[in-house]
PDB file of N, CA and C in Angstrom:
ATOM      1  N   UNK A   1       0.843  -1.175   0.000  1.00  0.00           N
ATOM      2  CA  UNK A   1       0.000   0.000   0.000  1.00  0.00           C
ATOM      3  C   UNK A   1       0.888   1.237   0.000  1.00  0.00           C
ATOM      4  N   UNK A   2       0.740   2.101  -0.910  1.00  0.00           N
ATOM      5  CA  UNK A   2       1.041   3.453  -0.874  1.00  0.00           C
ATOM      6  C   UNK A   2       0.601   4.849   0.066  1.00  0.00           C
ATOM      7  N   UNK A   3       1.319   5.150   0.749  1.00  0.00           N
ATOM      8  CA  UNK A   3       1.121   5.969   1.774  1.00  0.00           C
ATOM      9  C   UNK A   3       1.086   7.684   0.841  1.00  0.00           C
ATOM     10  N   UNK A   4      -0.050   8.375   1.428  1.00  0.00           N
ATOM     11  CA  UNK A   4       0.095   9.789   0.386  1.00  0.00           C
ATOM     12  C   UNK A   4       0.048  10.563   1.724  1.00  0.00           C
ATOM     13  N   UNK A   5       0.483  11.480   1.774  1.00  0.00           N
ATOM     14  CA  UNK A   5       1.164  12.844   2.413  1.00  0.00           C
ATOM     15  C   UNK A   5       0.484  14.274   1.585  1.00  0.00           C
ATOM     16  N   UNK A   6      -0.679  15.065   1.834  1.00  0.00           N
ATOM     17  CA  UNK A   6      -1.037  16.028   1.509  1.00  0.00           C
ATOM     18  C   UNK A   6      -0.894  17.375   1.871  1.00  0.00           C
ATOM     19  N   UNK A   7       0.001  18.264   2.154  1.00  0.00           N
ATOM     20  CA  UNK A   7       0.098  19.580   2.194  1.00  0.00           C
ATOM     21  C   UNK A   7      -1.453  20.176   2.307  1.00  0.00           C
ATOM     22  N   UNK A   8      -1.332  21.287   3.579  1.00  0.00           N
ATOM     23  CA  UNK A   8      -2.986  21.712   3.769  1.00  0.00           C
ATOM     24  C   UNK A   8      -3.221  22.394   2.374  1.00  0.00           C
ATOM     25  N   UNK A   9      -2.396  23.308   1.860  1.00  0.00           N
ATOM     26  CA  UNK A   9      -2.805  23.823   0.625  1.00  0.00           C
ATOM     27  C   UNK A   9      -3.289  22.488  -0.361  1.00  0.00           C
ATOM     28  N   UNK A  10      -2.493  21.773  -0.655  1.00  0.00           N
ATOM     29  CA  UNK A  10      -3.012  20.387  -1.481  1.00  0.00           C
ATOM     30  C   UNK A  10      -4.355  20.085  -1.538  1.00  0.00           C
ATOM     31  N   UNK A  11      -4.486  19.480   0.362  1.00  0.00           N
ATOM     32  CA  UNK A  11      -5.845  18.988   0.633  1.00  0.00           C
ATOM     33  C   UNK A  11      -7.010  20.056  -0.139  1.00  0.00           C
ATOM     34  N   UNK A  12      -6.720  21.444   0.457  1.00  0.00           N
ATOM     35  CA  UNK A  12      -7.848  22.431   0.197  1.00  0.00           C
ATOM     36  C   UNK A  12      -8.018  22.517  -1.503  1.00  0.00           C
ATOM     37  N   UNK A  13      -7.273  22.396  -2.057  1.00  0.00           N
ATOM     38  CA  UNK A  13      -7.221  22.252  -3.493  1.00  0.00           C
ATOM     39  C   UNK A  13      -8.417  21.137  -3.939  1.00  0.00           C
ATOM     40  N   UNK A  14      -7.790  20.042  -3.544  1.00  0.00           N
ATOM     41  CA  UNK A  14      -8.437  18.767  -3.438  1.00  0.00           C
ATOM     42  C   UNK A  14     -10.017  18.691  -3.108  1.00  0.00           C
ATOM     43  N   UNK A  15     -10.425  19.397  -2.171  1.00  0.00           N
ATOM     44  CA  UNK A  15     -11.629  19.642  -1.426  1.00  0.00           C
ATOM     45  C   UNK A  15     -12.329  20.163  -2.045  1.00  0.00           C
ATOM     46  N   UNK A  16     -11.653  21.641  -2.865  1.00  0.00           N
ATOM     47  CA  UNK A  16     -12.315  22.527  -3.705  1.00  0.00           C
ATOM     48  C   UNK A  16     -12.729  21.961  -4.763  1.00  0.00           C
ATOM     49  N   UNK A  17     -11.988  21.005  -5.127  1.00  0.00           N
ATOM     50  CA  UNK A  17     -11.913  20.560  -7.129  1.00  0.00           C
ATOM     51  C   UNK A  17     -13.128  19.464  -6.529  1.00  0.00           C
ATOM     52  N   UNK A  18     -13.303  18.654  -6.027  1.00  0.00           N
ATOM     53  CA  UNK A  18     -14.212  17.601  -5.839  1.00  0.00           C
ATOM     54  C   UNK A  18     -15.822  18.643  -5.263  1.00  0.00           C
ATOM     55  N   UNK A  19     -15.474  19.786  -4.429  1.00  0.00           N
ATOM     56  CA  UNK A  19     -16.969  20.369  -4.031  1.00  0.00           C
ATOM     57  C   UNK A  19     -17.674  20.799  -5.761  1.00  0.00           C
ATOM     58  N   UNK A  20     -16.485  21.099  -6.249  1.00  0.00           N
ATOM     59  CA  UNK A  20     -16.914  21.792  -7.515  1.00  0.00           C
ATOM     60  C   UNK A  20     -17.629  20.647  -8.710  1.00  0.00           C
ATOM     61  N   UNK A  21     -17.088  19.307  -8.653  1.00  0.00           N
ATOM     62  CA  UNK A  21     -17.511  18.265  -9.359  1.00  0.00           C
ATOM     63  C   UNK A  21     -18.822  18.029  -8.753  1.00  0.00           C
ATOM     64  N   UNK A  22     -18.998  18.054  -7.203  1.00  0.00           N
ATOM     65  CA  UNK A  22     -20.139  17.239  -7.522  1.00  0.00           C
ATOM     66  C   UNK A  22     -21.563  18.395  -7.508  1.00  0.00           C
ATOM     67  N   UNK A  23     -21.176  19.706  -7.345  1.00  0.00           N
ATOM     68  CA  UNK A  23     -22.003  21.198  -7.585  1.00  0.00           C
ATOM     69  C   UNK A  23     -22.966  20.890  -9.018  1.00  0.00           C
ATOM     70  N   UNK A  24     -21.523  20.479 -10.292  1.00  0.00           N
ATOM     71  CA  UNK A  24     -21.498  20.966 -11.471  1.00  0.00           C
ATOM     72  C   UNK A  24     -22.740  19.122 -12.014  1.00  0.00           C
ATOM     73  N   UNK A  25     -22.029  18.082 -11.042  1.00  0.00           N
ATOM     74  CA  UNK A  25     -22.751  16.643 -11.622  1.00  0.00           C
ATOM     75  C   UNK A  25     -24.574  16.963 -11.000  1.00  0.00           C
ATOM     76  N   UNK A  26     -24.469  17.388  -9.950  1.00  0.00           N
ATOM     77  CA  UNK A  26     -25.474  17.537  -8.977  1.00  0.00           C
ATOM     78  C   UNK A  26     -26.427  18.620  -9.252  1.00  0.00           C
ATOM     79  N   UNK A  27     -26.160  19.179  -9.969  1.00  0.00           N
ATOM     80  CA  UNK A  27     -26.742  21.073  -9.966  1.00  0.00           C
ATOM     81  C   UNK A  27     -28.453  20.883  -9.410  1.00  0.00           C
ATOM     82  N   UNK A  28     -29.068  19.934 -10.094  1.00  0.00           N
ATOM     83  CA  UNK A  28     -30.512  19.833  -9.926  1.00  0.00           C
ATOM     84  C   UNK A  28     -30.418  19.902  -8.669  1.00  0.00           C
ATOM     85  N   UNK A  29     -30.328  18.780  -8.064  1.00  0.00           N
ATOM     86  CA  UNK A  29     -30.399  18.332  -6.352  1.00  0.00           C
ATOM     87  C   UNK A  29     -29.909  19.066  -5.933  1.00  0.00           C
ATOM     88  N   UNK A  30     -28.897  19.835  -5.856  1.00  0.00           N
ATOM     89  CA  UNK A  30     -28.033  20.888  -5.267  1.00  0.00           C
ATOM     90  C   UNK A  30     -29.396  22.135  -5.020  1.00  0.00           C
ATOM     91  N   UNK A  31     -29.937  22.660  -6.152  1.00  0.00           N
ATOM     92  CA  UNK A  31     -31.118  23.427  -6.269  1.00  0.00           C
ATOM     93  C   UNK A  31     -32.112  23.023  -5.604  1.00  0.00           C
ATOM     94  N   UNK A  32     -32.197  22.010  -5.614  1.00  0.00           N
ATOM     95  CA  UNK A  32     -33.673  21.998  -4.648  1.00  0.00           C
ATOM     96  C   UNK A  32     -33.356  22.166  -2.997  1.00  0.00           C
ATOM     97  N   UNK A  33     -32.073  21.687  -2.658  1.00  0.00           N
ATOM     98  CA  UNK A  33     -31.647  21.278  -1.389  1.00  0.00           C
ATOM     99  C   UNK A  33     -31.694  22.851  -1.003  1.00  0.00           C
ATOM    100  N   UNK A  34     -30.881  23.401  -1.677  1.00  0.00           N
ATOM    101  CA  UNK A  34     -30.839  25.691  -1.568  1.00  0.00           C
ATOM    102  C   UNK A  34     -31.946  25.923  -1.108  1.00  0.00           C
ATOM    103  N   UNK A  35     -32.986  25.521  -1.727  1.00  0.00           N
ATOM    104  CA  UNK A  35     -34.182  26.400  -2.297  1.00  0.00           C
ATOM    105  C   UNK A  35     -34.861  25.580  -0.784  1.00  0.00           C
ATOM    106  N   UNK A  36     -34.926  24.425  -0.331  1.00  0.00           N
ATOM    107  CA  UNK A  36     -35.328  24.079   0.796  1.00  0.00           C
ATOM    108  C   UNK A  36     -34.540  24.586   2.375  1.00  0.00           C
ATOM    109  N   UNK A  37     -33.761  24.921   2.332  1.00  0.00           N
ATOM    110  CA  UNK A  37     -32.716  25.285   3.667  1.00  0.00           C
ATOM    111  C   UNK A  37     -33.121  26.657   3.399  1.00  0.00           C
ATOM    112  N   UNK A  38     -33.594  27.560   1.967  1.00  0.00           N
ATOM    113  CA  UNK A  38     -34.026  29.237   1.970  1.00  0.00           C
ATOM    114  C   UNK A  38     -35.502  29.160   2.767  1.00  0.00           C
ATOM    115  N   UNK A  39     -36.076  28.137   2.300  1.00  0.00           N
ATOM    116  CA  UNK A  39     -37.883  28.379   2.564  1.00  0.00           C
ATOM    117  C   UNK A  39     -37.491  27.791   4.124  1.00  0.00           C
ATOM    118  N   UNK A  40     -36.853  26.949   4.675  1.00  0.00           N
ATOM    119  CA  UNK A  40     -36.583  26.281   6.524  1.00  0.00           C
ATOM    120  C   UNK A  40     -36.279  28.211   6.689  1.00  0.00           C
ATOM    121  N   UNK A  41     -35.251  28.656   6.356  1.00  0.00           N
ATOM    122  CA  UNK A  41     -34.863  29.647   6.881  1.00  0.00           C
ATOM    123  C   UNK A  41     -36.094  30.719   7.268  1.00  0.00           C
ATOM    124  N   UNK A  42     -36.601  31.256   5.997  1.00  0.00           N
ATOM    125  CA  UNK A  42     -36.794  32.093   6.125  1.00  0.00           C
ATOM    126  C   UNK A  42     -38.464  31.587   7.144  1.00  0.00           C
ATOM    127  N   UNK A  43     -38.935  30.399   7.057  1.00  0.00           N
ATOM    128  CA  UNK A  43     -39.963  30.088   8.003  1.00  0.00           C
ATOM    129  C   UNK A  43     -39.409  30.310   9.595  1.00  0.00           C
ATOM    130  N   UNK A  44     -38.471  29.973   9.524  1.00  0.00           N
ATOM    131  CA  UNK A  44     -38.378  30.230  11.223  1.00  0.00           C
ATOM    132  C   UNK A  44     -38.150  31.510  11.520  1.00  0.00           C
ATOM    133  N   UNK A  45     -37.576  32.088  10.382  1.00  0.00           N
ATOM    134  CA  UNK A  45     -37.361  33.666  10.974  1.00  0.00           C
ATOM    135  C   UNK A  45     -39.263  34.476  10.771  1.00  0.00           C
ATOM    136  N   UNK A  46     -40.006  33.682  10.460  1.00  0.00           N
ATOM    137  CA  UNK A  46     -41.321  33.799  10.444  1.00  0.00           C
ATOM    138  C   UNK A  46     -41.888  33.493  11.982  1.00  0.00           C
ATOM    139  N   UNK A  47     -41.897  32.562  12.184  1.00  0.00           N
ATOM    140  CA  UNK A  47     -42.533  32.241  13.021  1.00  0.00           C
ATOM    141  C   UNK A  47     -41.645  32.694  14.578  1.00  0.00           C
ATOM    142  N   UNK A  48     -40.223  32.937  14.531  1.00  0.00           N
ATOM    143  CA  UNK A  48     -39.598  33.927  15.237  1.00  0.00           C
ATOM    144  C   UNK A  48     -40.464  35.689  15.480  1.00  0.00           C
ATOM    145  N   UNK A  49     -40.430  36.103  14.261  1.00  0.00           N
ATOM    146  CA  UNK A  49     -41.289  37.235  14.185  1.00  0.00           C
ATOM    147  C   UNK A  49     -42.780  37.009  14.731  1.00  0.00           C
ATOM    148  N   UNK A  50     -43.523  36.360  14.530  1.00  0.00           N
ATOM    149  CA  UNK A  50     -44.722  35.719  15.144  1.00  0.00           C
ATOM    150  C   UNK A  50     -44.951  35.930  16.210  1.00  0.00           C
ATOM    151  N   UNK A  51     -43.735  35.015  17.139  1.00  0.00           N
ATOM    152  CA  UNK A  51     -44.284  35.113  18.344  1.00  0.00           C
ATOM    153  C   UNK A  51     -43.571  36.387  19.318  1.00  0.00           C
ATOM    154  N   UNK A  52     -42.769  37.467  18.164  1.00  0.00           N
ATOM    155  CA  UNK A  52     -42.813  38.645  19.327  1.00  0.00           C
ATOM    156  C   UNK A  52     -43.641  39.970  19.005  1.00  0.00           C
ATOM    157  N   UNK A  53     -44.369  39.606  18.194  1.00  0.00           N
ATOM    158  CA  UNK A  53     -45.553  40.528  17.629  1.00  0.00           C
ATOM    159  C   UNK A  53     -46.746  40.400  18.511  1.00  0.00           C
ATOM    160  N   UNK A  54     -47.737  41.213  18.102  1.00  0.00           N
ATOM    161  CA  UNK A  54     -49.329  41.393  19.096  1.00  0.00           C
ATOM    162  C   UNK A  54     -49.992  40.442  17.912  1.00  0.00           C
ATOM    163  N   UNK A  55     -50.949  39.309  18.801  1.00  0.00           N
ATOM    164  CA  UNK A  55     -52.097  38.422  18.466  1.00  0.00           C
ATOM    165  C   UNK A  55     -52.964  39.454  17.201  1.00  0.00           C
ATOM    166  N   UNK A  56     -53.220  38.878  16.331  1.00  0.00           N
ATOM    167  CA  UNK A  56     -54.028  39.208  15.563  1.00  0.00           C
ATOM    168  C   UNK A  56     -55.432  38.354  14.592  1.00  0.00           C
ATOM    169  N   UNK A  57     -56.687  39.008  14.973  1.00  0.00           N
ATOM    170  CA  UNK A  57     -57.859  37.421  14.737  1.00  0.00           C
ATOM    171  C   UNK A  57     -57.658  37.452  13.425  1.00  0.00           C
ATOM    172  N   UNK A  58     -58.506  36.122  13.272  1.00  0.00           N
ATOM    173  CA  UNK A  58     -58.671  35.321  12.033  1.00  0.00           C
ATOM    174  C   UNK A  58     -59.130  36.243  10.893  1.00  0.00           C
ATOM    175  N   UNK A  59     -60.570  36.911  11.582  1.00  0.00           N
ATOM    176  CA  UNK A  59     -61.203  37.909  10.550  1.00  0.00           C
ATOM    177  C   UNK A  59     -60.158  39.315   9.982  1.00  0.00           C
ATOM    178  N   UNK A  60     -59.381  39.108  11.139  1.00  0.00           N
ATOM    179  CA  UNK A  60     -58.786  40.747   9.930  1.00  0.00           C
ATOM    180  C   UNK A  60     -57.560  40.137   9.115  1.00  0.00           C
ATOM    181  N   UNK A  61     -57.339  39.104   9.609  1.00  0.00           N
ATOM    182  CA  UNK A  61     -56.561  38.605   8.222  1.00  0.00           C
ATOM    183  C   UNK A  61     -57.028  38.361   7.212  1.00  0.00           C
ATOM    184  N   UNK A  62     -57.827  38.296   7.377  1.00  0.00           N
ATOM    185  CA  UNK A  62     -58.619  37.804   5.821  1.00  0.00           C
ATOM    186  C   UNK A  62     -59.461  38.788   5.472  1.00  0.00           C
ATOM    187  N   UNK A  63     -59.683  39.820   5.914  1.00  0.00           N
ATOM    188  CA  UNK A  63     -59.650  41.449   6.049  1.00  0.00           C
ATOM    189  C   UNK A  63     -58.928  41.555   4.318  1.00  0.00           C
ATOM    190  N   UNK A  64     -57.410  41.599   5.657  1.00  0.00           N
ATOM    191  CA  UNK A  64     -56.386  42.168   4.676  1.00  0.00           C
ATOM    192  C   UNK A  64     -56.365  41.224   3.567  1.00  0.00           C
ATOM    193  N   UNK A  65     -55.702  39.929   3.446  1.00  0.00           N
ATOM    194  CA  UNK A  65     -55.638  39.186   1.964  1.00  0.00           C
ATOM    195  C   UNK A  65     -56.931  39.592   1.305  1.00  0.00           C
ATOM    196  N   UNK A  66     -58.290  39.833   1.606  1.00  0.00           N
ATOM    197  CA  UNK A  66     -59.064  39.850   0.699  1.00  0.00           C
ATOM    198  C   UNK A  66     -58.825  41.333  -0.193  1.00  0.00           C
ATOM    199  N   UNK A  67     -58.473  42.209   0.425  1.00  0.00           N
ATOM    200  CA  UNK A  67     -57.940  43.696  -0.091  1.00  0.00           C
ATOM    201  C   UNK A  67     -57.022  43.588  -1.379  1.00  0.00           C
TER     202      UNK A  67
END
């Protein structure tokens, strides 16, 4: 067996060139995975906002969307 020895610059090279292969093989799945960790995100920073806001009823929400 051959023993390999990588320099941190090497490794990071290495790391980079393979993140980039499987970005470029992957792109679809890569996109949906984004687009799911954006909509997780931005829901909790929803429901964060939610609960330090004032209660508001059912009827004036639908108040407003009907506007």
């Amino acid at each position: 067996m051959t023993e390999m020895i990588l320099k941190s610059d090497e490794l990071k090279e290495v790391l980079k060139a393979t993140i980039i292969e499987l970005f470029q093989e992957n792109r679809e799945e890569f996109s949906k995975l984004l687009s799911e960790i954006i909509e997780d995100i931005a829901m909790e920073r929803a429901i964060q906002e939610g609960e330090e806001t004032e209660s508001v009823s059912r009827e004036t929400i639908f108040k407003i969307l009907e506007s």
